[in-house]
Protein backbone atom coordinates (compact mmCIF):
# COMPACT_ATOMS: atom_id res chain seq x y z
CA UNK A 1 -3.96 15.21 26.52
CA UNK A 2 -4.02 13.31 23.78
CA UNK A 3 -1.15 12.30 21.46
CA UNK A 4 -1.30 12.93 17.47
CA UNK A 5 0.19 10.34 15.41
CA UNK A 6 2.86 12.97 13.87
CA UNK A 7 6.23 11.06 13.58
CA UNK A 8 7.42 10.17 10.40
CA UNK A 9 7.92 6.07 11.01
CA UNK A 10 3.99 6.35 11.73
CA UNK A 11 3.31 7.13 8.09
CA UNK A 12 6.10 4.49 6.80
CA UNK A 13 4.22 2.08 8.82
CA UNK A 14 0.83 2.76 7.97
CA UNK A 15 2.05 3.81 4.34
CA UNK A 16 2.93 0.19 3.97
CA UNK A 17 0.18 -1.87 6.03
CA UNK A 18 -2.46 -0.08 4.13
CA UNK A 19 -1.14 -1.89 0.64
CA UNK A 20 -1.36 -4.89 2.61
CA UNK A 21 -4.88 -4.80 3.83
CA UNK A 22 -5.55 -3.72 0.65
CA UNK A 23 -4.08 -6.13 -1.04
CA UNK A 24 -5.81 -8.78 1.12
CA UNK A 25 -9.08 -7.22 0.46
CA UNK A 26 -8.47 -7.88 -3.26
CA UNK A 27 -7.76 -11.22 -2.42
CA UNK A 28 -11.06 -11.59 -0.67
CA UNK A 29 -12.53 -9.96 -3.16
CA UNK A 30 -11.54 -11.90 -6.32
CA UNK A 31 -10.51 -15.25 -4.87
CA UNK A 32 -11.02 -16.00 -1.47
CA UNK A 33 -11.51 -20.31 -2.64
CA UNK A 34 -7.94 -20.27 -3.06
CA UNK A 35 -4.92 -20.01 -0.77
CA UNK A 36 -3.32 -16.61 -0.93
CA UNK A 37 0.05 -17.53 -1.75
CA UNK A 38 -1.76 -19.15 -4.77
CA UNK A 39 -3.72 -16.40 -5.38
CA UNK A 40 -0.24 -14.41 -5.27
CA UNK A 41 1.50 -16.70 -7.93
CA UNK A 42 -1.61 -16.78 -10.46
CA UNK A 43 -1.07 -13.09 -10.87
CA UNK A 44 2.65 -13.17 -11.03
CA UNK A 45 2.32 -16.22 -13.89
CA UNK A 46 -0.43 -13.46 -15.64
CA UNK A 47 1.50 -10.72 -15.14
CA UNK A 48 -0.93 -9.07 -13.13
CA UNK A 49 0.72 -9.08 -10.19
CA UNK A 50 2.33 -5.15 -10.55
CA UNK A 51 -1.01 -4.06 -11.63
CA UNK A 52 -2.34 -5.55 -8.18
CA UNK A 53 -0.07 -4.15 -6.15
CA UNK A 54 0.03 -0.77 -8.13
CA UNK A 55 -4.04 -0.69 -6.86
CA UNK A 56 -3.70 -1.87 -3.47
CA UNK A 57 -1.22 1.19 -3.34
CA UNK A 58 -4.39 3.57 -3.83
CA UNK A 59 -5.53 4.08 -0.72
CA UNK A 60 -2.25 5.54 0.90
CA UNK A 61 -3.64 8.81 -1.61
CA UNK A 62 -6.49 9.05 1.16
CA UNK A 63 -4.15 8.49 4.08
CA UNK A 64 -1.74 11.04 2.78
CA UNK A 65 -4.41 13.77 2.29
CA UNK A 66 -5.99 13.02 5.61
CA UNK A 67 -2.56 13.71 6.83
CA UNK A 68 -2.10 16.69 5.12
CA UNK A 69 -5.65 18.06 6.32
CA UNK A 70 -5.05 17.13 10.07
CA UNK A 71 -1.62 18.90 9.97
CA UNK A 72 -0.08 15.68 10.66
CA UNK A 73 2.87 16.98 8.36
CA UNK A 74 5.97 14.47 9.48
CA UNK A 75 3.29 11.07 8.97
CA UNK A 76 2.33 12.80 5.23
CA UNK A 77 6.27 12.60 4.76
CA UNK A 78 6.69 8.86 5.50
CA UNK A 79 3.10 7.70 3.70
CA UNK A 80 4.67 9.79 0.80
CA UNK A 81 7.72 8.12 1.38
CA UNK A 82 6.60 4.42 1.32
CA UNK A 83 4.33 5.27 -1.82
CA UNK A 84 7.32 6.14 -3.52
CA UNK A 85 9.18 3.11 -2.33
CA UNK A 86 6.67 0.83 -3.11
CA UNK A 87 5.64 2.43 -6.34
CA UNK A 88 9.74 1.94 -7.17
CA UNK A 89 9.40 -1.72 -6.53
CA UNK A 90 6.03 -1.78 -8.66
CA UNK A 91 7.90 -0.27 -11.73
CA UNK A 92 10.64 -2.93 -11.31
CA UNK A 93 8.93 -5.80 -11.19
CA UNK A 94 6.52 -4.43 -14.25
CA UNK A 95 10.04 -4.14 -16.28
CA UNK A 96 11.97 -6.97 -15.17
């Protein structure tokens, strides 16, 4: 039998490593000849650094409906909830 990833902490987990990769990927993506925590404080001196984050926040829209379509109802819950924790964060440091 197998086991469905159905617990809540499962989609706070993956809710939050998916902005990471993601966020990586961008990195990869757009400056790879620089060191990441360089990369990191270019966009916070530009100001893009919310609007990075607020993209590599995207994909948990995929996870959650995957979720949602597998009837994995208590992981949809904690992706949802990260989202909104890290979009919370994202809206501070945009204002701030």
């Amino acid at each position: 039998m197998q086991k469905k990833i159905n617990k809540q902490w499962h989609g706070y987990l993956l809710g939050v490593l998916l902005p990471a990769i993601s966020l990586v990927i961008i990195y990869f993506a757009l400056a790879s000849d620089f060191k990441f925590v360089d990369f990191i404080r270019y966009l916070n001196v530009r100001g893009d650094l919310s609007r990075a984050l607020s993209l590599s926040v995207l994909p948990n829209l995929g996870l959650f409906f995957v979720f949602i379509w597998t009837d994995r109802l208590k992981a949809a819950q904690g992706v949802l909830g990260s989202t909104i924790i890290l979009a919370l964060i994202i809206v501070f440091m945009r204002f701030m």
